[in-house]
Every structure is written in C-alpha cells, then in structure tokens.
PDB file of N, CA and C in Angstrom:
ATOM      1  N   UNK A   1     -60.521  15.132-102.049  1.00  0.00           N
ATOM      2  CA  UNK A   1     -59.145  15.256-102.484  1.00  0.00           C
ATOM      3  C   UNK A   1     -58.225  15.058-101.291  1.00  0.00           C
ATOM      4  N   UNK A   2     -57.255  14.207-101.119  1.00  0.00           N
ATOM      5  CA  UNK A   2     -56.417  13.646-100.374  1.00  0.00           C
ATOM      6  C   UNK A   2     -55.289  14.551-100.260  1.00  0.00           C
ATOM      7  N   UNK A   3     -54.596  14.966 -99.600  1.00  0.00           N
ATOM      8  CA  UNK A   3     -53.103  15.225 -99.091  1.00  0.00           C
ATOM      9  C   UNK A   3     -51.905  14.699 -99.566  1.00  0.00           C
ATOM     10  N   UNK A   4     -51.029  15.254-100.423  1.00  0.00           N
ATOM     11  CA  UNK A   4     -50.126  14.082-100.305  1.00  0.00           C
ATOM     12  C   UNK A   4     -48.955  14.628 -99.403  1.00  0.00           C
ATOM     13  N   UNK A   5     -49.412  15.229 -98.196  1.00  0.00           N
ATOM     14  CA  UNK A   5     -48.053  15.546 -97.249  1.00  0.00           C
ATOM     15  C   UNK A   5     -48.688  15.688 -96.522  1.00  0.00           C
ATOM     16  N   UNK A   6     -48.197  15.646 -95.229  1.00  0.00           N
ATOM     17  CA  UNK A   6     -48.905  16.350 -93.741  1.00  0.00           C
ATOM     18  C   UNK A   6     -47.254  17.020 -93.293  1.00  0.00           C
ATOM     19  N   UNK A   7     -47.758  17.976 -92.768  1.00  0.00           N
ATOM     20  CA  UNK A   7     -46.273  18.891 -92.052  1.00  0.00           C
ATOM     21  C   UNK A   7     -46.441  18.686 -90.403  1.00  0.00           C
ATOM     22  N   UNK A   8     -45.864  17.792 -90.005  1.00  0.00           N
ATOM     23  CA  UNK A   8     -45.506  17.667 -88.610  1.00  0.00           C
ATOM     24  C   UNK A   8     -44.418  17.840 -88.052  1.00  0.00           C
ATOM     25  N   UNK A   9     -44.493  18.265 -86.835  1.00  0.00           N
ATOM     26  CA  UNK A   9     -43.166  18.793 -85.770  1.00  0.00           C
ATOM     27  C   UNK A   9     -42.455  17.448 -85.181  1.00  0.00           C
ATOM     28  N   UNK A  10     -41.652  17.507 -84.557  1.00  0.00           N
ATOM     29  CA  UNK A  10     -41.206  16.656 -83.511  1.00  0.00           C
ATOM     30  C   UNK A  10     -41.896  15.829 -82.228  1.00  0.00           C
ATOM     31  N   UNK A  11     -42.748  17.284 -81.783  1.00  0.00           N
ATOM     32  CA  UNK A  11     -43.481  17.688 -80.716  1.00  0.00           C
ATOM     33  C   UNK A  11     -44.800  16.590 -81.026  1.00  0.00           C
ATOM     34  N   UNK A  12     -45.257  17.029 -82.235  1.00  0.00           N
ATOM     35  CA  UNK A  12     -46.253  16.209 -82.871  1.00  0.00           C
ATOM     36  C   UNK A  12     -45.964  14.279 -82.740  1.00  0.00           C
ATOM     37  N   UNK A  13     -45.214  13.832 -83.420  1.00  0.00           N
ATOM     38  CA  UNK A  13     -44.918  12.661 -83.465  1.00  0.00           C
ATOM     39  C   UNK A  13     -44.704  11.897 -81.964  1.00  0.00           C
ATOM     40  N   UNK A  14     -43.993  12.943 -81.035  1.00  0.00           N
ATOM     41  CA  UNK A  14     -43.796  12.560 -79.343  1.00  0.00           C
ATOM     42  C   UNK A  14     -45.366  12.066 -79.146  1.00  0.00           C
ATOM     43  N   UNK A  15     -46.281  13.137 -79.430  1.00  0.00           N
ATOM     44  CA  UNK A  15     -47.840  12.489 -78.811  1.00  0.00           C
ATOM     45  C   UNK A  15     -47.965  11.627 -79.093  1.00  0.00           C
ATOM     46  N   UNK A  16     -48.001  12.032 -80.833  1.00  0.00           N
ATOM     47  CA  UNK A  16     -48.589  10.607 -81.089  1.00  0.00           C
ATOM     48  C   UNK A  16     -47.873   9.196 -80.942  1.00  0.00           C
ATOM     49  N   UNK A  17     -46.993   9.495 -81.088  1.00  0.00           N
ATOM     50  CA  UNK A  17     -46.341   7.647 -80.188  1.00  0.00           C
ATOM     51  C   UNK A  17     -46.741   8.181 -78.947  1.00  0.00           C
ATOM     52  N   UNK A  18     -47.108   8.732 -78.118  1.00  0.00           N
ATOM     53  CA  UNK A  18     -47.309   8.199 -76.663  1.00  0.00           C
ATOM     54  C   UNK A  18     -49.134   7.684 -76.787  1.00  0.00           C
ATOM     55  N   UNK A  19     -49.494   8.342 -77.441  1.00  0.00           N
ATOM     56  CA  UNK A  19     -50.992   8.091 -78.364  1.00  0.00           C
ATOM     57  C   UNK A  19     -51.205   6.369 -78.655  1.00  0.00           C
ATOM     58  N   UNK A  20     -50.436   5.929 -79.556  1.00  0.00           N
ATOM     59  CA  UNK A  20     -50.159   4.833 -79.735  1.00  0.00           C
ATOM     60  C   UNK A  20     -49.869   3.620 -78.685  1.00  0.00           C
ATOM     61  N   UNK A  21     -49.071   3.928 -77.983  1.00  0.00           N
ATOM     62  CA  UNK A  21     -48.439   3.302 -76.554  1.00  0.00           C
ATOM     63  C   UNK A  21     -49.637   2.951 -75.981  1.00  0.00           C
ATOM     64  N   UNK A  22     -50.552   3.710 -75.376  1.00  0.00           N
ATOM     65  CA  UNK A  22     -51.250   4.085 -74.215  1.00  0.00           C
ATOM     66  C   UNK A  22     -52.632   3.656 -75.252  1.00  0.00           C
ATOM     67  N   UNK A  23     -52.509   2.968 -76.504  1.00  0.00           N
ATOM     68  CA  UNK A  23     -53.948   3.200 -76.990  1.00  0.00           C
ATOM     69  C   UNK A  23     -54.735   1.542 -76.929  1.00  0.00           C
ATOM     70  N   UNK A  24     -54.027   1.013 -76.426  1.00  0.00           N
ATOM     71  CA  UNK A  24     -54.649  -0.075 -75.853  1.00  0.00           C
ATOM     72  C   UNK A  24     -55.096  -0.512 -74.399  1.00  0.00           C
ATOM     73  N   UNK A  25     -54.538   0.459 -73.506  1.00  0.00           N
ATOM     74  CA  UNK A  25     -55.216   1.072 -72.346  1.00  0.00           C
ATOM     75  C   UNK A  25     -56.349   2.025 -72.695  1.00  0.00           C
ATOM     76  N   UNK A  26     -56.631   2.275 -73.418  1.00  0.00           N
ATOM     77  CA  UNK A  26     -57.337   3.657 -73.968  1.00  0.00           C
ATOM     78  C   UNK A  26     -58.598   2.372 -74.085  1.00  0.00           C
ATOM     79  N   UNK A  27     -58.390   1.590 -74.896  1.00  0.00           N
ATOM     80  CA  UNK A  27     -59.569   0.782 -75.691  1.00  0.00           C
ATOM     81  C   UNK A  27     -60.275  -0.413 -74.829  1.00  0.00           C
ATOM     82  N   UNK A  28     -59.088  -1.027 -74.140  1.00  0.00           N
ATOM     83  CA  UNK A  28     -59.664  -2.324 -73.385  1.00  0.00           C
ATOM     84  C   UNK A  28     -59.930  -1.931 -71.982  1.00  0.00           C
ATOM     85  N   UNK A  29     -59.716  -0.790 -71.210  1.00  0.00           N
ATOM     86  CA  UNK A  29     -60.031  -0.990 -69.815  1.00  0.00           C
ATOM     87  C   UNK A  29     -61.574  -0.552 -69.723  1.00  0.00           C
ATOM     88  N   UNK A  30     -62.277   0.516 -70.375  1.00  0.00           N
ATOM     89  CA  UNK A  30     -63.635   0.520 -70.603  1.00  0.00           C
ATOM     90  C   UNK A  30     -64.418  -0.509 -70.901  1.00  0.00           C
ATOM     91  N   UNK A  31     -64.369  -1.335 -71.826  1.00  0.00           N
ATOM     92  CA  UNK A  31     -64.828  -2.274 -71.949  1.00  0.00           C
ATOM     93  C   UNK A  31     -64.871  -3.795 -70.806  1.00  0.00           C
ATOM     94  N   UNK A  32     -63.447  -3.698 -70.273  1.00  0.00           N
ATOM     95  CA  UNK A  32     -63.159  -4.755 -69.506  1.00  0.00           C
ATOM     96  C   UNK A  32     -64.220  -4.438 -68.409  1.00  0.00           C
ATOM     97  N   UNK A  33     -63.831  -2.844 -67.979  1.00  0.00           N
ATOM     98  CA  UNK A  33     -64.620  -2.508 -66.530  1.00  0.00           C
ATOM     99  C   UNK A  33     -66.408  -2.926 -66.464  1.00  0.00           C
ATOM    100  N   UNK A  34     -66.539  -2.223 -68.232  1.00  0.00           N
ATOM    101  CA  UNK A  34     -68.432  -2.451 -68.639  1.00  0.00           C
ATOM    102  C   UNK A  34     -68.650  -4.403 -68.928  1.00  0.00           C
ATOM    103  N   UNK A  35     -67.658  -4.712 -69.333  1.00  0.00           N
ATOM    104  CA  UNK A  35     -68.268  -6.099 -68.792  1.00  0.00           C
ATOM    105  C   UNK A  35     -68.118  -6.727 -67.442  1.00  0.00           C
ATOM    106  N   UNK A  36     -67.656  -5.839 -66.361  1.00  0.00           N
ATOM    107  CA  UNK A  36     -67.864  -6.811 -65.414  1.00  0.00           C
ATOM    108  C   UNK A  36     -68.682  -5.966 -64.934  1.00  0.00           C
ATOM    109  N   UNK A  37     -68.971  -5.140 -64.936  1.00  0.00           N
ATOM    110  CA  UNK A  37     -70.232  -4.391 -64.865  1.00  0.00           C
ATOM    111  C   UNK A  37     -71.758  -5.282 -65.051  1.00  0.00           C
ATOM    112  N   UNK A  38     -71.719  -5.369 -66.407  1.00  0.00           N
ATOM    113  CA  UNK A  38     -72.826  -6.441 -66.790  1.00  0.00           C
ATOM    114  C   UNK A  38     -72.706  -8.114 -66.795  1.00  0.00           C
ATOM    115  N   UNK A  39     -71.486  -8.737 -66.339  1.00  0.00           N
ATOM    116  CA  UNK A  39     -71.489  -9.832 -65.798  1.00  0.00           C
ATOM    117  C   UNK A  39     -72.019  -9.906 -64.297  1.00  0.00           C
ATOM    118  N   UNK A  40     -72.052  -8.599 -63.592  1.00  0.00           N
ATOM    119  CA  UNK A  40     -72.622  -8.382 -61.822  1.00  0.00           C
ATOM    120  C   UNK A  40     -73.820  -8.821 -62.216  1.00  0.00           C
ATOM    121  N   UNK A  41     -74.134  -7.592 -63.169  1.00  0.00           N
ATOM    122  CA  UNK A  41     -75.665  -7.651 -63.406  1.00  0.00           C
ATOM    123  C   UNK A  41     -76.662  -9.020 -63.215  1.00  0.00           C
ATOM    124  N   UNK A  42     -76.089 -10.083 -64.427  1.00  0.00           N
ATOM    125  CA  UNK A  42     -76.192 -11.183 -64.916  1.00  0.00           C
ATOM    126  C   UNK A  42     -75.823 -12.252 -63.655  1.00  0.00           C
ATOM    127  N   UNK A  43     -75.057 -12.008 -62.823  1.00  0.00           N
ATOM    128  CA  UNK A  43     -74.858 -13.403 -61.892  1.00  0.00           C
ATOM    129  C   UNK A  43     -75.969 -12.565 -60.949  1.00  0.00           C
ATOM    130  N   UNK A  44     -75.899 -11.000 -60.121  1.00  0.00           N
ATOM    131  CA  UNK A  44     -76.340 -11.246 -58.983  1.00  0.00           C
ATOM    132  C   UNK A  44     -77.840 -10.519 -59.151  1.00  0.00           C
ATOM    133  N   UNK A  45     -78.091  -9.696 -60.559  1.00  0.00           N
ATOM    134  CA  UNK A  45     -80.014  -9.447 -60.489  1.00  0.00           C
ATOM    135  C   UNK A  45     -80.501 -10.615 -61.334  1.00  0.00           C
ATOM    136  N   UNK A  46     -79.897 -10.717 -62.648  1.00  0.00           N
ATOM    137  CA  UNK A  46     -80.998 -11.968 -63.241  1.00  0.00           C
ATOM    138  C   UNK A  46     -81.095 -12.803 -63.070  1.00  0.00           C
ATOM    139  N   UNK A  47     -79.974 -13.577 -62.859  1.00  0.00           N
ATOM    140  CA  UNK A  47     -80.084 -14.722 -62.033  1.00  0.00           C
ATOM    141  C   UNK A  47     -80.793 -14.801 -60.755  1.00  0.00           C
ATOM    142  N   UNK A  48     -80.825 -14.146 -59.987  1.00  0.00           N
ATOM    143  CA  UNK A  48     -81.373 -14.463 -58.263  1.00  0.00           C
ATOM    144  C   UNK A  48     -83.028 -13.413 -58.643  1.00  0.00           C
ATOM    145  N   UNK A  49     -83.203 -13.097 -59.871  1.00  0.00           N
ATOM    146  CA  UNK A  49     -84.745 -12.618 -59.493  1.00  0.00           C
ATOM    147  C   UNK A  49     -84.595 -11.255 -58.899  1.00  0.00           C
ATOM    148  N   UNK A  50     -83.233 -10.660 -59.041  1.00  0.00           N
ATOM    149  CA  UNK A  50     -83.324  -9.413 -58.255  1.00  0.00           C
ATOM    150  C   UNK A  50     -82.702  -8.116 -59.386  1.00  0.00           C
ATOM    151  N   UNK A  51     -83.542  -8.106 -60.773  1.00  0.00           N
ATOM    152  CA  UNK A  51     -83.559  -7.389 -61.396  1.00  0.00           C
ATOM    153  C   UNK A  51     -83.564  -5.828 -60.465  1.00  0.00           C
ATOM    154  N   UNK A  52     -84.141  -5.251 -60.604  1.00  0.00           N
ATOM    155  CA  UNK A  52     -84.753  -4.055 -59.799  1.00  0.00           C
ATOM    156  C   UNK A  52     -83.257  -3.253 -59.033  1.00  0.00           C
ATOM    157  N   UNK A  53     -82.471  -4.037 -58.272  1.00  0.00           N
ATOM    158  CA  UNK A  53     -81.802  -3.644 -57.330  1.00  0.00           C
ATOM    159  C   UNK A  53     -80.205  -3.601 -58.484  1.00  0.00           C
ATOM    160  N   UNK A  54     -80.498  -4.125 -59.568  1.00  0.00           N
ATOM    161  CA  UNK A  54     -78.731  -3.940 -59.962  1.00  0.00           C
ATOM    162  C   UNK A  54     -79.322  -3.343 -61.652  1.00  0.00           C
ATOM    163  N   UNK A  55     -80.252  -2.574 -61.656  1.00  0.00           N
ATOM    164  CA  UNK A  55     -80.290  -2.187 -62.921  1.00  0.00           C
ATOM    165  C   UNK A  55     -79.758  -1.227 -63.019  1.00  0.00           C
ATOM    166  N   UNK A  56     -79.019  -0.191 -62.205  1.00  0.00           N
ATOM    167  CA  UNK A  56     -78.190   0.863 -62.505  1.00  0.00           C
ATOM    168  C   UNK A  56     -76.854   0.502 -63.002  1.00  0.00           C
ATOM    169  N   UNK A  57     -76.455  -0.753 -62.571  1.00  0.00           N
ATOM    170  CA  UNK A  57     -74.842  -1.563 -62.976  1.00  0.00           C
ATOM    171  C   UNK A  57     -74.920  -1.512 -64.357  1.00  0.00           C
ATOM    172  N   UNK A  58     -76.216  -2.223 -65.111  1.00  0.00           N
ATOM    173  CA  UNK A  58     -76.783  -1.968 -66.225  1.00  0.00           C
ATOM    174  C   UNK A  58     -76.599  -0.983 -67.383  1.00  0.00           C
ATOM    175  N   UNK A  59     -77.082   0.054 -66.381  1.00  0.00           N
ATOM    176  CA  UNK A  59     -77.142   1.110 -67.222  1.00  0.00           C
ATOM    177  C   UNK A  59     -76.212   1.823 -67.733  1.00  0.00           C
ATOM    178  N   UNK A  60     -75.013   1.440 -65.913  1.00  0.00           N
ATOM    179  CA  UNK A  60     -73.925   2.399 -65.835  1.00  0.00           C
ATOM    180  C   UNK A  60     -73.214   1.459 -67.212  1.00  0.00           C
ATOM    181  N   UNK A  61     -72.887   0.315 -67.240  1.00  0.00           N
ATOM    182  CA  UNK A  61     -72.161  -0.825 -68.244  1.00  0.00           C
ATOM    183  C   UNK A  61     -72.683   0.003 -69.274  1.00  0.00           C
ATOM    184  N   UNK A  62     -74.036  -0.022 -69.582  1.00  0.00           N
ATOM    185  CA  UNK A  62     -74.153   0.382 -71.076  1.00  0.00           C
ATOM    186  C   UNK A  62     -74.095   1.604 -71.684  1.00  0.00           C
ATOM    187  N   UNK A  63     -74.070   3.040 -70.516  1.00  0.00           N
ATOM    188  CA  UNK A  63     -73.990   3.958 -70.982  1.00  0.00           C
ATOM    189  C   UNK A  63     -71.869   3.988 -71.106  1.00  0.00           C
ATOM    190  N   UNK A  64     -71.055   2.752 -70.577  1.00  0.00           N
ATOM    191  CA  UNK A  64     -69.606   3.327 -70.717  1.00  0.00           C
ATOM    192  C   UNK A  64     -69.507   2.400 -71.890  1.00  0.00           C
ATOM    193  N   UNK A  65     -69.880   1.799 -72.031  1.00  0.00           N
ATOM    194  CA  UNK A  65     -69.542   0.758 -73.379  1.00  0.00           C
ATOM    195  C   UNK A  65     -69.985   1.206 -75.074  1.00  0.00           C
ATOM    196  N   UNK A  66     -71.223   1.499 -74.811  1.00  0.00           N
ATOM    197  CA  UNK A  66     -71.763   2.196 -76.490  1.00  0.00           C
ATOM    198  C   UNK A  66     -70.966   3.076 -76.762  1.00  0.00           C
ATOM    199  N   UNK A  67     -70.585   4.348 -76.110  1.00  0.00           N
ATOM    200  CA  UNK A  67     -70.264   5.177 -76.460  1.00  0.00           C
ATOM    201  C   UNK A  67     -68.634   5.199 -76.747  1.00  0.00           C
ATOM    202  N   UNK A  68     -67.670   4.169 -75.764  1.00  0.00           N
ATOM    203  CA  UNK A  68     -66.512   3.847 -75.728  1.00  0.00           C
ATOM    204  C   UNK A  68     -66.437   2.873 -77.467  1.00  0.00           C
ATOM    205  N   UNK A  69     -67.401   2.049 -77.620  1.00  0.00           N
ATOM    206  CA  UNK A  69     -67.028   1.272 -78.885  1.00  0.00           C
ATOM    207  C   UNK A  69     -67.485   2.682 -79.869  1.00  0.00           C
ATOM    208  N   UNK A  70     -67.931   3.568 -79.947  1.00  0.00           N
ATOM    209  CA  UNK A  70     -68.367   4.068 -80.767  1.00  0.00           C
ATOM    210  C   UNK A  70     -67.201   4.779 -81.338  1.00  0.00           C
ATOM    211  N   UNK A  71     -66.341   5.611 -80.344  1.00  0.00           N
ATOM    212  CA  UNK A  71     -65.163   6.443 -80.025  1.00  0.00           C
ATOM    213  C   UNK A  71     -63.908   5.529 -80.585  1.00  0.00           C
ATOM    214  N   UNK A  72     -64.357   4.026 -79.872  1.00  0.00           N
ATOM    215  CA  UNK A  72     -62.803   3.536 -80.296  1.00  0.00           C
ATOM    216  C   UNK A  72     -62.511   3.061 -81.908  1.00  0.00           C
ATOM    217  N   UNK A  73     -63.683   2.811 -82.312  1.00  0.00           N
ATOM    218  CA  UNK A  73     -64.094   2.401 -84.272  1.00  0.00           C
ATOM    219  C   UNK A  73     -62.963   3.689 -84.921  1.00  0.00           C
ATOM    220  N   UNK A  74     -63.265   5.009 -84.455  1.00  0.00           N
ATOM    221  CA  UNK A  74     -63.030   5.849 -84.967  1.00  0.00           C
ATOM    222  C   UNK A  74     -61.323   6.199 -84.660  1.00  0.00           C
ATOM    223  N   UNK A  75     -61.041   6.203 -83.858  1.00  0.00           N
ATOM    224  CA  UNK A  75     -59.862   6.336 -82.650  1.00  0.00           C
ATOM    225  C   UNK A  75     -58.745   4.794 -83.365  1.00  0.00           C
ATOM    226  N   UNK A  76     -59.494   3.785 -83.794  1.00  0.00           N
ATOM    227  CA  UNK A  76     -58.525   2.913 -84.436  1.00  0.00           C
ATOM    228  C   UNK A  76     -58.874   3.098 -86.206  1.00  0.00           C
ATOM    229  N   UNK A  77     -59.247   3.712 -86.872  1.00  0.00           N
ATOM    230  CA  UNK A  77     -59.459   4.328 -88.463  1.00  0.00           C
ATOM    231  C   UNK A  77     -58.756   5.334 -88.179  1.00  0.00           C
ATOM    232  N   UNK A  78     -58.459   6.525 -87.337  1.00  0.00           N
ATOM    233  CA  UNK A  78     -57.433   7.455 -87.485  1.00  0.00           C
ATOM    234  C   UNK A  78     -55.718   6.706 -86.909  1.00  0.00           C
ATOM    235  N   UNK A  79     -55.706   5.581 -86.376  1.00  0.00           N
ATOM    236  CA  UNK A  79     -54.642   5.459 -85.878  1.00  0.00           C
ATOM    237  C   UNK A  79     -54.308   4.504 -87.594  1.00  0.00           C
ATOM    238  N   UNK A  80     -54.924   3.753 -88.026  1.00  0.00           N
ATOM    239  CA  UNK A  80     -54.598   3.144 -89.326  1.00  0.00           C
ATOM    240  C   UNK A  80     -54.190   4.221 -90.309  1.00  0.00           C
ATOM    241  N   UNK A  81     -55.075   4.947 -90.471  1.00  0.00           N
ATOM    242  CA  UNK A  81     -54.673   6.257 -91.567  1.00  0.00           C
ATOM    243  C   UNK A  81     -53.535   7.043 -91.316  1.00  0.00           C
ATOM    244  N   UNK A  82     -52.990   7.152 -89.669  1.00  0.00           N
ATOM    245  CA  UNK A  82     -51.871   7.919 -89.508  1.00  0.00           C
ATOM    246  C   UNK A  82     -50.731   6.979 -90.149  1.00  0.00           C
ATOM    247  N   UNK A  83     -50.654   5.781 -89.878  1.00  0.00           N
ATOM    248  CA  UNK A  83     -49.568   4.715 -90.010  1.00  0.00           C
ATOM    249  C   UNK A  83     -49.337   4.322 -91.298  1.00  0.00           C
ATOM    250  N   UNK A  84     -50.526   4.828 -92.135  1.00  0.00           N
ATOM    251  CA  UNK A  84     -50.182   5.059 -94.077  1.00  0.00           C
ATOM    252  C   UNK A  84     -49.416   6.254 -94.670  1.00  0.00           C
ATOM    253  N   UNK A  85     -49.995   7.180 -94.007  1.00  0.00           N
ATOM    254  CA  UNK A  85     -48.853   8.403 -93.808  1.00  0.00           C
ATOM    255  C   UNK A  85     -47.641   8.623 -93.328  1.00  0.00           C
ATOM    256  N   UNK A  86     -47.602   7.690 -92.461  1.00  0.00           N
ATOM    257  CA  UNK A  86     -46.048   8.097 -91.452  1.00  0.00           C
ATOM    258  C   UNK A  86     -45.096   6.948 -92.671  1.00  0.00           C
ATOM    259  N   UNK A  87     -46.327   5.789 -93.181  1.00  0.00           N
ATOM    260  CA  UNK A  87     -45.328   5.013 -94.149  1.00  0.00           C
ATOM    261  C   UNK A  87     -44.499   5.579 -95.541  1.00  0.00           C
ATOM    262  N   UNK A  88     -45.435   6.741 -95.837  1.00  0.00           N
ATOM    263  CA  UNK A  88     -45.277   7.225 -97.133  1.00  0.00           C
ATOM    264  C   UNK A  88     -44.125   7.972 -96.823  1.00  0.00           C
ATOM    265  N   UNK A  89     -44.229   9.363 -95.439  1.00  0.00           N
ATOM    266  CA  UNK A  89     -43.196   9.595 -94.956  1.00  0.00           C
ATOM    267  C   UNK A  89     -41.968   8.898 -95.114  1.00  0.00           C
ATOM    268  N   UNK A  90     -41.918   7.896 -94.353  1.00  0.00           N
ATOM    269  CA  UNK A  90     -40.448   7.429 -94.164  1.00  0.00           C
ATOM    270  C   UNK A  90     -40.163   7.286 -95.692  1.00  0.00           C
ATOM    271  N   UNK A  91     -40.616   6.392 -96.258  1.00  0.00           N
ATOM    272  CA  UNK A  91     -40.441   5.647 -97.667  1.00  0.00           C
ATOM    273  C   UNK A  91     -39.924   7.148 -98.154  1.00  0.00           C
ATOM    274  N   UNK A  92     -40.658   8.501 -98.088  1.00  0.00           N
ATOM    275  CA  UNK A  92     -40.198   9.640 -99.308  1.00  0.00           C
ATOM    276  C   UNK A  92     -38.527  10.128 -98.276  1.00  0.00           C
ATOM    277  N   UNK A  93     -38.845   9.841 -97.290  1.00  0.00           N
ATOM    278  CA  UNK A  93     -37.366  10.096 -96.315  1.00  0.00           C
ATOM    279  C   UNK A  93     -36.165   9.683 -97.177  1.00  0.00           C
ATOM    280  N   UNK A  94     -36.198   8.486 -96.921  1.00  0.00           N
ATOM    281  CA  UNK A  94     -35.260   7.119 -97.654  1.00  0.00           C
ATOM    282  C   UNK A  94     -35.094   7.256 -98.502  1.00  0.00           C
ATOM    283  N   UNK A  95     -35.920   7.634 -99.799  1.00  0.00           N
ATOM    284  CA  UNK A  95     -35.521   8.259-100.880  1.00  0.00           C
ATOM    285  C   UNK A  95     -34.841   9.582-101.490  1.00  0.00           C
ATOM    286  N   UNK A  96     -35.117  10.465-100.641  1.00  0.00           N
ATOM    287  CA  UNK A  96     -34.517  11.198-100.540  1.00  0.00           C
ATOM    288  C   UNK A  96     -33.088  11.642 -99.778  1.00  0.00           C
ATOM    289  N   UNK A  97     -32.859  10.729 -99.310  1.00  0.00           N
ATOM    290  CA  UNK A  97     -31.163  10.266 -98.628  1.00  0.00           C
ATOM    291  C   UNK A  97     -30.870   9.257 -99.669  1.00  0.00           C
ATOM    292  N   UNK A  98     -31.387   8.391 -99.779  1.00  0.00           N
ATOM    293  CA  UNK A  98     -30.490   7.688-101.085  1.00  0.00           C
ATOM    294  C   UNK A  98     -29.811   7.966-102.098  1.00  0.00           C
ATOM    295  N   UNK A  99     -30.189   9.415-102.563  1.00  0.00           N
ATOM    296  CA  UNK A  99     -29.907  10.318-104.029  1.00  0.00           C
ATOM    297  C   UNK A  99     -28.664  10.698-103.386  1.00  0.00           C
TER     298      UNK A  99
END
C-alpha cells in the first residue's frame, strides 16, 4: 500500500536538492577511478606478462566498482521515486492555489 503524501520540512528538501546536485559526483567518480584502476591492470600486468605484481589494482577496481554499481541502481530508483512525489506535490500545490 502506497502513500499518497509524504510530510516534509524545508530542511528536508535543502538535502535533498543538495543530494541531487552532488549525485552525479556521487555515481561517476567511483567508477571513473575503478576503471582506470583496471585499465592499469590491463596495459601494465596483462599485457607485459606481469599479472602477479598488479593484481591488487584488480582487486582494489573490483572491490570499489561492484559494490558502487550495486548502491548506485538503488540510489538512482529512490532519486526517480522522489521526483514522482515531489511531482504530485507541486501539481496538489497548484491546485490548491488555483481555487
């Protein structure tokens, strides 16, 4: 059973637009950092035969990346669902100043 209101403050909405702002720093610098992470990997162990010596770059890439895409799936489904709400909001706003 769905909500048809959420009661938010002022205080509330400040985050979350700064939430919003900042949420594409939030999403792409992990990823950017874990692929050049595993592009090291790829030019300077597999390529040159020197697996062994850069498999921690590896690891480090894949333990910030799984868990960052895992976080951000979720992190962009709550930022969609807020922005159906804040729509309904305004829309019941507007209507209710129109009368």
């Amino acid at each position: 059973m769905e909500k048809d209101y959420i009661k938010i403050d002022e205080k509330d909405w400040k985050a979350i637009r700064v939430e919003i702002w900042l949420s594409p720093i939030i999403i792409i610098s992990p990823i950017l950092f874990s692929g050049y992470l595993i592009y090291d990997w790829y030019t300077r162990g597999f390529l040159l035969n020197e697996n062994y010596r850069y498999l921690g770059e590896l690891f480090l890439a894949i333990l910030i990346l799984l868990p960052n895409l895992f976080f951000d799936f979720k992190f962009i489904k709550s930022l969609i669902k807020y922005n159906k709400v804040k729509n309904r909001l305004t829309s019941f706003k507007k209507q209710v100043k129109g009368r």
